[in-house]
Protein backbone atom coordinates (compact mmCIF):
# COMPACT_ATOMS: atom_id res chain seq x y z
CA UNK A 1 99.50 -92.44 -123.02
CA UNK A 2 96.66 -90.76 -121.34
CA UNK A 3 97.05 -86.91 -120.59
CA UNK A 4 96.40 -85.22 -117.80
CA UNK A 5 93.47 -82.61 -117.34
CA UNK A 6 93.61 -80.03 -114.77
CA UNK A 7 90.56 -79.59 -112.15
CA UNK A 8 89.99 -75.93 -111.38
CA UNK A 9 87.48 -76.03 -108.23
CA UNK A 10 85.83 -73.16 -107.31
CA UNK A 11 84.58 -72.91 -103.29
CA UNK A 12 81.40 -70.91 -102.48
CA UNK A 13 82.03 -67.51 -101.96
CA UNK A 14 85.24 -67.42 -103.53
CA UNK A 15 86.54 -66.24 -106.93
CA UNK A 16 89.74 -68.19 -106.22
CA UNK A 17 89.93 -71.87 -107.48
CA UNK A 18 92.41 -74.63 -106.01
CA UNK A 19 93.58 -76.17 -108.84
CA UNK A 20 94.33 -80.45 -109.31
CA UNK A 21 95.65 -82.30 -112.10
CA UNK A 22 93.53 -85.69 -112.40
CA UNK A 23 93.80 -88.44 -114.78
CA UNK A 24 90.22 -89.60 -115.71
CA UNK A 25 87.22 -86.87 -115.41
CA UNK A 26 84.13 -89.65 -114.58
CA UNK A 27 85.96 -90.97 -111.78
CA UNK A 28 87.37 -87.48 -110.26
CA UNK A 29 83.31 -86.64 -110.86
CA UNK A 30 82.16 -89.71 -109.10
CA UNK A 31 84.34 -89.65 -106.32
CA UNK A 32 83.50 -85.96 -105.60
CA UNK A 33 79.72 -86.89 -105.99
CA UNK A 34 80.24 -89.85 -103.41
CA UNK A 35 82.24 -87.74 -100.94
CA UNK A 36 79.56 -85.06 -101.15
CA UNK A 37 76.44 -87.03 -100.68
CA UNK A 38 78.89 -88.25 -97.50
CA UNK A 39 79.17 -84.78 -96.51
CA UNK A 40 82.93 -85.24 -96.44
CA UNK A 41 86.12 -84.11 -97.94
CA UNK A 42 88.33 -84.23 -101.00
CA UNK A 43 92.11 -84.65 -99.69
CA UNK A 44 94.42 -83.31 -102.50
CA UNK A 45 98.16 -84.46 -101.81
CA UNK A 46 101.22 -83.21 -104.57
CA UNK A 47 104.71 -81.49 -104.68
CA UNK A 48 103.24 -78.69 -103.05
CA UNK A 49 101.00 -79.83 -99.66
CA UNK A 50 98.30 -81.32 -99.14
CA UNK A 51 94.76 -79.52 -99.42
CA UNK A 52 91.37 -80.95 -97.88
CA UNK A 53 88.22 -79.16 -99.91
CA UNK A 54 84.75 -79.36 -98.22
CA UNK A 55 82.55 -81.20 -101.00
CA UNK A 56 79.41 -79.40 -100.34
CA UNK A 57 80.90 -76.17 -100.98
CA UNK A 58 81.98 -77.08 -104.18
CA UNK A 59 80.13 -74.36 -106.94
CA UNK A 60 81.72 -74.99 -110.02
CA UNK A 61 84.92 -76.98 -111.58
CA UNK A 62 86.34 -75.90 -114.95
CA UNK A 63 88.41 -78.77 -116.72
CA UNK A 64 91.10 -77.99 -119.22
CA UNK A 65 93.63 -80.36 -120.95
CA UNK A 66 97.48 -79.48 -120.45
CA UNK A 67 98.35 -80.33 -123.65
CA UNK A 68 95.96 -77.54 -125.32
CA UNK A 69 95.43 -75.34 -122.63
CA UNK A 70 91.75 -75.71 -123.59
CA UNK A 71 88.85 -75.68 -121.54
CA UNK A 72 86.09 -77.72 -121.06
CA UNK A 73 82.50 -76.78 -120.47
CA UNK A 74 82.87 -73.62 -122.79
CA UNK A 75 84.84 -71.97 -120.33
CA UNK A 76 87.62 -69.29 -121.46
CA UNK A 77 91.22 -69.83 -120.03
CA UNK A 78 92.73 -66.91 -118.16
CA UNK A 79 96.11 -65.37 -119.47
C-alpha cells in the first residue's frame, strides 16, 4: 500500500503554506515544474474546496510522510 505524503507549499511573501496530500513526489514535482514553465496553475480539489496556486510563486515545498510525521528535506515539523 503506498502512503501518502503531505505537500506543504509555501507562496512568495507568505509564511503561510497551503497544505496537499499527494501520492507520488516525482510526479507532484513534475507536474508543478510543467505547469510553471506554462506559467499556469496548480488546481487543488478535496473535502475542503478547491484551491488554485500560481506556480511561479511557488518558494519552497516541505514534504513529510503521515505515517511518521517526518519531514523531508531536513526540515523540522511544527507542534
Amino acid at each position: 500500500m503506498a502512503k501518502n505524503l503531505t505537500a506543504k507549499i509555501y507562496m512568495v511573501g507568505s509564511t503561510a503554506g497551503v497544505e496537499v496530500e499527494i501520492k507520488d513526489k516525482e510526479k507532484f514535482l513534475e507536474e508543478l515544474k510543467k505547469l510553471s514553465s506554462e506559467n499556469d496553475f496548480y488546481i487543488h480539489s478535496d473535502d475542503d474546496g478547491e484551491i488554485a496556486i500560481n506556480t511561479s510563486l511557488i518558494q519552497a515545498i516541505e514534504f513529510s510522510d503521515e505515517s511518521d510525521g517526518k519531514s523531508s528535506a531536513g526540515l523540522v515539523p511544527n507542534g
